[in-house]
N, C-alpha and C. Protein backbone atom coordinates (compact mmCIF):
# COMPACT_ATOMS: atom_id res chain seq x y z
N UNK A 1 -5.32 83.50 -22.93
CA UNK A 1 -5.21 84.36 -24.08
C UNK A 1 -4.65 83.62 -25.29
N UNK A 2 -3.90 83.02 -25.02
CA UNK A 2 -2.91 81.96 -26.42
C UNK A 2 -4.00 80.83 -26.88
N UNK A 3 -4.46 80.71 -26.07
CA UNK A 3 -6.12 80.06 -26.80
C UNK A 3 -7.08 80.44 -28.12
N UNK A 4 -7.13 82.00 -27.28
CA UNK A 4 -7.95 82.52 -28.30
C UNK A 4 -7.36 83.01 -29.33
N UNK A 5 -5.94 83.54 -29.14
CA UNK A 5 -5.56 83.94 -29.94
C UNK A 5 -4.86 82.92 -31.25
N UNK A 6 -4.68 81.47 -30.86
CA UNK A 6 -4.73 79.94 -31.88
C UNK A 6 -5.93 80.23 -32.23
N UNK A 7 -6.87 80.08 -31.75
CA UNK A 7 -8.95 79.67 -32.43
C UNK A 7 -8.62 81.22 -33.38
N UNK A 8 -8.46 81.91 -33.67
CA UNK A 8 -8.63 82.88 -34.25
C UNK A 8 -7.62 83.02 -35.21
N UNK A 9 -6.31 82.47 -34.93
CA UNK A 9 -5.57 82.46 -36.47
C UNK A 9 -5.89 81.03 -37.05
N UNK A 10 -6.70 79.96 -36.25
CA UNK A 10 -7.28 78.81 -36.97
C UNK A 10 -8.10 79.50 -38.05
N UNK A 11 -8.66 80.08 -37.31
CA UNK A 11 -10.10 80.54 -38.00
C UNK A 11 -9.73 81.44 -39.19
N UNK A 12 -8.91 82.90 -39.24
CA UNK A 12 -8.11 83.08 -40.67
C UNK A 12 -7.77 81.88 -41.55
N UNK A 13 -7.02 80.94 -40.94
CA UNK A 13 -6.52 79.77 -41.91
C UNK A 13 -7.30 79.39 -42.70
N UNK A 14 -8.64 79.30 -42.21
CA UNK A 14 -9.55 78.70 -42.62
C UNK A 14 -10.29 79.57 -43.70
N UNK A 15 -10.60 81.14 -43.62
CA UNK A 15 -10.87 82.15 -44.12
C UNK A 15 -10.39 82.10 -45.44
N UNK A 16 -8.93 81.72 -45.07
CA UNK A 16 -8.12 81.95 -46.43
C UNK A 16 -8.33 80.90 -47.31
N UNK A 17 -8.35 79.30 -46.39
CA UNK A 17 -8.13 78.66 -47.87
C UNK A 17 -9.40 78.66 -48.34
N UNK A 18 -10.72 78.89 -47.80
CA UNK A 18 -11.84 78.79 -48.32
C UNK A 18 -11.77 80.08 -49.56
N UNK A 19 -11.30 81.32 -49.21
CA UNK A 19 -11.10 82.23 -50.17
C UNK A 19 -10.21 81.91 -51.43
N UNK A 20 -8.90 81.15 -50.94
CA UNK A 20 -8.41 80.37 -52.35
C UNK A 20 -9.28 79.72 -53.06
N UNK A 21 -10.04 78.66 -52.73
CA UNK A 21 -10.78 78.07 -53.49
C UNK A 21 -12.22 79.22 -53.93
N UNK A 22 -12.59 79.78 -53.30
CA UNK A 22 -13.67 80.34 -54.06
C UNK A 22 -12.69 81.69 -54.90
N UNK A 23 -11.41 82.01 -54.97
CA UNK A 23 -11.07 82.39 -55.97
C UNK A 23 -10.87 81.23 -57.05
N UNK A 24 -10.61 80.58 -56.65
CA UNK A 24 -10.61 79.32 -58.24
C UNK A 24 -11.85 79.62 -58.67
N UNK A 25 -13.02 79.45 -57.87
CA UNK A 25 -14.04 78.94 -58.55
C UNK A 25 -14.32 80.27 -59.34
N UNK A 26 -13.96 81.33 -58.96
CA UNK A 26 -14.08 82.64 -59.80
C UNK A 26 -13.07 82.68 -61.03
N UNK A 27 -12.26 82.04 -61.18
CA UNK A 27 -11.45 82.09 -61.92
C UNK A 27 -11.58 81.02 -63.17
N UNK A 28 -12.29 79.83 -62.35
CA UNK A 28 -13.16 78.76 -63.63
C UNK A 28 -14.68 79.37 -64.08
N UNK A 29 -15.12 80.42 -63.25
CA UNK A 29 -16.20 80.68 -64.18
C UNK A 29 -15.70 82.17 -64.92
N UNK A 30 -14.94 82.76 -64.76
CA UNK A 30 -14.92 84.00 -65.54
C UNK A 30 -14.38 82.99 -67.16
N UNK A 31 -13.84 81.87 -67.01
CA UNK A 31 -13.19 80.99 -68.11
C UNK A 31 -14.56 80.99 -68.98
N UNK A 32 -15.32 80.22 -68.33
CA UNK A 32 -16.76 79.82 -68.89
C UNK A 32 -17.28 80.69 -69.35
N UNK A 33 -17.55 81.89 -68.92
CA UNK A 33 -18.39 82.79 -69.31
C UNK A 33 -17.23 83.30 -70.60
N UNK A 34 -16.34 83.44 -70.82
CA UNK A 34 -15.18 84.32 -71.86
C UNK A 34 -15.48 82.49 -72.82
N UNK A 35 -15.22 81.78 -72.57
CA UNK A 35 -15.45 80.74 -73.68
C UNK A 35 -16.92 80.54 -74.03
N UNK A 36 -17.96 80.79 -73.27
CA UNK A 36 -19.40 80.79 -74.26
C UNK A 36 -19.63 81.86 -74.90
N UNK A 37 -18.82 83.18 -74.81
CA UNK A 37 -19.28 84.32 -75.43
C UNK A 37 -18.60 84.74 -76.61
N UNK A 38 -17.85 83.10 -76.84
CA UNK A 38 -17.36 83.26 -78.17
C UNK A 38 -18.00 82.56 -79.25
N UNK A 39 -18.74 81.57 -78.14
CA UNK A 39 -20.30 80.57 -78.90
C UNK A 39 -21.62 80.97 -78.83
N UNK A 40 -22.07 82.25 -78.27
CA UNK A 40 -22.78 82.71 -77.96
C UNK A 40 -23.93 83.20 -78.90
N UNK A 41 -24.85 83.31 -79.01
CA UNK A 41 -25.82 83.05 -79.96
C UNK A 41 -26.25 84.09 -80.07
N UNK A 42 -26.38 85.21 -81.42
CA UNK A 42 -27.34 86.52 -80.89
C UNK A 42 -28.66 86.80 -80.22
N UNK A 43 -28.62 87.77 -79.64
CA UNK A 43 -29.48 88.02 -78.68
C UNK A 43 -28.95 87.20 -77.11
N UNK A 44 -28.14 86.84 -77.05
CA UNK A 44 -27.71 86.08 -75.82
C UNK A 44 -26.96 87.11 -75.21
N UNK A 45 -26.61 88.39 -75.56
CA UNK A 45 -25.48 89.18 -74.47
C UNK A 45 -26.16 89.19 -73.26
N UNK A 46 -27.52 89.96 -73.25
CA UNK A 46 -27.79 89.82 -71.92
C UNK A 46 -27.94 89.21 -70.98
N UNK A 47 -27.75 88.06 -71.32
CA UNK A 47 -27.55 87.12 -70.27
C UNK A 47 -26.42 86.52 -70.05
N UNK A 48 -25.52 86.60 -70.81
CA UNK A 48 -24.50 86.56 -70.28
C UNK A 48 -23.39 87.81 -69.64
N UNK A 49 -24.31 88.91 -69.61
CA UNK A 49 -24.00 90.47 -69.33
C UNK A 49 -24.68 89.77 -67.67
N UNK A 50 -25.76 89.28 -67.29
CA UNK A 50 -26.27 89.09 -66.55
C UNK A 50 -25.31 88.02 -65.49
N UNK A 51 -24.39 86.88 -66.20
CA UNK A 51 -24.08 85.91 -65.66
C UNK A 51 -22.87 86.60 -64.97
N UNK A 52 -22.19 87.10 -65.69
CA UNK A 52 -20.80 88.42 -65.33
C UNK A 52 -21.25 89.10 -64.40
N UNK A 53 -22.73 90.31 -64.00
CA UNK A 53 -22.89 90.76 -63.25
C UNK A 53 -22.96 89.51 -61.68
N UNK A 54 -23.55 88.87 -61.75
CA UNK A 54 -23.55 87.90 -60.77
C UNK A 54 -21.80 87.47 -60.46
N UNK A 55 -21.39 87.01 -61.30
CA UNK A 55 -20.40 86.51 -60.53
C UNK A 55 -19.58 87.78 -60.20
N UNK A 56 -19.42 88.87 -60.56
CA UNK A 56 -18.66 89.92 -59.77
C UNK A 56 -19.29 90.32 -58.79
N UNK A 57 -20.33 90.38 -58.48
CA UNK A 57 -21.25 90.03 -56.79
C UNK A 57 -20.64 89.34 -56.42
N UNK A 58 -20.56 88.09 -56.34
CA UNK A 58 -20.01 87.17 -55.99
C UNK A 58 -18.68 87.29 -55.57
N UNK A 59 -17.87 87.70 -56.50
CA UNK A 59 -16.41 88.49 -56.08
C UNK A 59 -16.61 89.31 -55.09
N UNK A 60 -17.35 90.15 -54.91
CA UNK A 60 -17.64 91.33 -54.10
C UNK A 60 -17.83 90.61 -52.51
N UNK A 61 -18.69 89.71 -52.40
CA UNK A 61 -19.26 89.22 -51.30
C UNK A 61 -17.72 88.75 -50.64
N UNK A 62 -17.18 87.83 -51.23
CA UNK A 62 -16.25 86.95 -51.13
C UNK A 62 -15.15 88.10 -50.31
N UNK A 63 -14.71 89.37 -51.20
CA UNK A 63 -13.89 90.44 -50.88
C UNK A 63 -14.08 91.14 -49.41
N UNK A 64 -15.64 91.32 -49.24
CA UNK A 64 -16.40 91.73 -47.73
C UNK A 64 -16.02 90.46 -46.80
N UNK A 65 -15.88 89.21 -47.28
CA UNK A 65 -16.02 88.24 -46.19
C UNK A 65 -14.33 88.32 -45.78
N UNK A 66 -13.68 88.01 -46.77
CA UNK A 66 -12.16 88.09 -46.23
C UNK A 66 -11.95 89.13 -45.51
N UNK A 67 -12.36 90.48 -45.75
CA UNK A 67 -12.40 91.90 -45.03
C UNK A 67 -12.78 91.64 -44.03
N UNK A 68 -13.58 91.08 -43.53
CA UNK A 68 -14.64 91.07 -42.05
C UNK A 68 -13.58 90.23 -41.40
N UNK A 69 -13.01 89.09 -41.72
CA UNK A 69 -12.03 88.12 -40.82
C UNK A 69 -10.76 89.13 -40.67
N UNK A 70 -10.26 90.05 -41.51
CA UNK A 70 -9.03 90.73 -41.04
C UNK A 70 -9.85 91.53 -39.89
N UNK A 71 -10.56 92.49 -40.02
CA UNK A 71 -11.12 92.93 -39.07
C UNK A 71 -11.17 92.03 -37.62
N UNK A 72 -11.98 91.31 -37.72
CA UNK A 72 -11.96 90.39 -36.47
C UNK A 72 -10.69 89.86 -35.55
N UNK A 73 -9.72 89.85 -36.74
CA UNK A 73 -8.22 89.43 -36.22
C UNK A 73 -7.72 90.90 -35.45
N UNK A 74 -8.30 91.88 -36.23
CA UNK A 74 -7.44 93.48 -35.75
C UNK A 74 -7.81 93.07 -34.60
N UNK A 75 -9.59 92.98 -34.22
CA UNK A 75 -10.12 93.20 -32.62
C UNK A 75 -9.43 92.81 -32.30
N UNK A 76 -9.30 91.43 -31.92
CA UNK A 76 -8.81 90.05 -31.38
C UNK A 76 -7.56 90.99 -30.92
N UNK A 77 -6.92 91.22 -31.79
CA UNK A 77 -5.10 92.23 -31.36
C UNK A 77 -5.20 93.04 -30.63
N UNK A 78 -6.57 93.69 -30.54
CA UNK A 78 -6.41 94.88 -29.90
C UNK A 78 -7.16 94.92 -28.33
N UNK A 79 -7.76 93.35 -28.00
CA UNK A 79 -8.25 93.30 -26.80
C UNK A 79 -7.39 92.36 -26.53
N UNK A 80 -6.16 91.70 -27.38
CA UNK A 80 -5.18 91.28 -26.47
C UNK A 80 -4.56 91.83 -25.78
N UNK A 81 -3.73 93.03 -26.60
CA UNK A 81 -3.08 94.52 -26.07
C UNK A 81 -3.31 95.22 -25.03
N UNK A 82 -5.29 95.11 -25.22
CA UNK A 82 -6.08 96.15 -24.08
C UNK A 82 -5.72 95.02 -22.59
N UNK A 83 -5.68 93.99 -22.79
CA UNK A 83 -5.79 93.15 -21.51
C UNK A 83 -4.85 92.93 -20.37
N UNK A 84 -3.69 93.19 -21.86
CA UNK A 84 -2.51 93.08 -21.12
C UNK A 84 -1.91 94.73 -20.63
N UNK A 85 -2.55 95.99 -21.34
CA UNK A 85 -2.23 96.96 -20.40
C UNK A 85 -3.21 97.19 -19.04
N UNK A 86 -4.26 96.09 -19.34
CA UNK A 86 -5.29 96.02 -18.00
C UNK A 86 -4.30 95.17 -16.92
N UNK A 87 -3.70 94.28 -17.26
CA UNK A 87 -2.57 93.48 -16.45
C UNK A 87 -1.97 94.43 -15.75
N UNK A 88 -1.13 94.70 -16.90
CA UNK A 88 -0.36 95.81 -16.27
C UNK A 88 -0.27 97.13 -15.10
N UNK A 89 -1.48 97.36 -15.54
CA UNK A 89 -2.24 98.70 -14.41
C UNK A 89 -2.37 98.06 -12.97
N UNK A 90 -3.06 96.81 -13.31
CA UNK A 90 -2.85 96.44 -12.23
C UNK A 90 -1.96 96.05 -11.09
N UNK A 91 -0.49 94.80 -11.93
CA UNK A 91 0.35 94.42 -10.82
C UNK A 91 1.43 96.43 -10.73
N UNK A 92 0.90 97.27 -11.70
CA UNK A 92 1.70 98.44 -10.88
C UNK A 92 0.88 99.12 -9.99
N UNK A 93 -0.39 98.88 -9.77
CA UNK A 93 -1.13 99.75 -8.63
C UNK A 93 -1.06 98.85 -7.37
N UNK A 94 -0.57 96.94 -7.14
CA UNK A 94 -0.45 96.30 -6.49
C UNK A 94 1.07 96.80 -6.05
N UNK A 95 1.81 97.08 -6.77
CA UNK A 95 3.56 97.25 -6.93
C UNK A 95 3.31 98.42 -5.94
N UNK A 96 2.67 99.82 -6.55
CA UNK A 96 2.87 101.00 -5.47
C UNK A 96 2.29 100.93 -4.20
N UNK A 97 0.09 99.80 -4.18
CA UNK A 97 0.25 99.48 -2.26
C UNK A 97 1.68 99.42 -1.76
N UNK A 98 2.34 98.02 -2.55
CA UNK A 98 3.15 97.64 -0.92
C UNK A 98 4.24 98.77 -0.71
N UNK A 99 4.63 99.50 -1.96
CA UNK A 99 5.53 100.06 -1.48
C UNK A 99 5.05 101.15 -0.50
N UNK A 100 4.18 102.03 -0.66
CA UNK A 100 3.45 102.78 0.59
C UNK A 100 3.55 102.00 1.41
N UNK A 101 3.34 100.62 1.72
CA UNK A 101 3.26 99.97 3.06
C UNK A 101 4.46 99.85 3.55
N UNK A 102 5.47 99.39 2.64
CA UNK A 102 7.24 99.40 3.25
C UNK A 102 7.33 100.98 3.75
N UNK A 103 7.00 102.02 3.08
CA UNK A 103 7.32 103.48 3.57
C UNK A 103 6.79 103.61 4.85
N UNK A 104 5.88 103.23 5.19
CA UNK A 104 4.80 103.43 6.36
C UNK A 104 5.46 102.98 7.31
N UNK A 105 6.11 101.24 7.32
CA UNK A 105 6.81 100.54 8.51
C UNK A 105 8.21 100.79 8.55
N UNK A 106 8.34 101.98 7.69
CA UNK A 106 10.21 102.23 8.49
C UNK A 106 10.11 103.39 9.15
C-alpha cells in the first residue's frame, strides 16, 4: 500500500509543478495579449478577443486537469481506507473463529 500511495503523491508532485509552470505560461501570455492591445491596430479586436478566448480555455483545461489529479488522490484515500477496513473484518472474523474454538475446548 505505501507504494502506491508514494507513486501517487509522486504523481500530484508532478501535477503541481507542471500546473505552476503552465500557470506562468498563462500569466506571460495574458502579459502579451494586455501589451499588444495597447499596439493593436484597428480592426484587430477580434482577434485578439479571439487570442483571450483561447487562452482562458486553456486556463479552463489546465483547472479540469489539476481537478482530475485531486480526485484521483481522493480515490487512492479511499481504497486505502476501504482495504484496510477489509483488513480489519477480516483478522476480527479470524479473532472470533478461534475464540469459538477456545469456548468449544473448555
Amino acid at each position: 500500500m505505501s507504494d502506491m500511495d508514494d507513486a501517487l503523491a509522486l504523481d500530484n508532485l508532478k501535477t503541481l509543478k507542471a500546473g505552476d509552470q503552465a500557470t506562468d505560461l498563462e500569466l506571460q501570455s495574458a502579459d502579451a495579449i494586455e501589451n499588444s492591445s495597447s499596439q493593436a491596430a484597428p480592426g484587430s479586436a477580434p482577434f485578439l478577443t479571439a487570442t483571450a478566448i483561447t487562452s482562458a480555455i486553456h486556463a479552463q483545461a489546465l483547472t479540469q486537469k489539476l481537478l482530475a489529479a485531486e480526485l484521483r488522490q481522493e480515490a487512492a484515500r479511499i481504497a486505502h481506507r476501504n482495504s484496510l477496513r477489509k483488513e480489519n473484518a477480516t483478522n476480527t472474523t479470524q479473532l472470533r473463529g478461534v475464540l469459538v474454538n477456545l469456548l468449544q475446548h473448555q
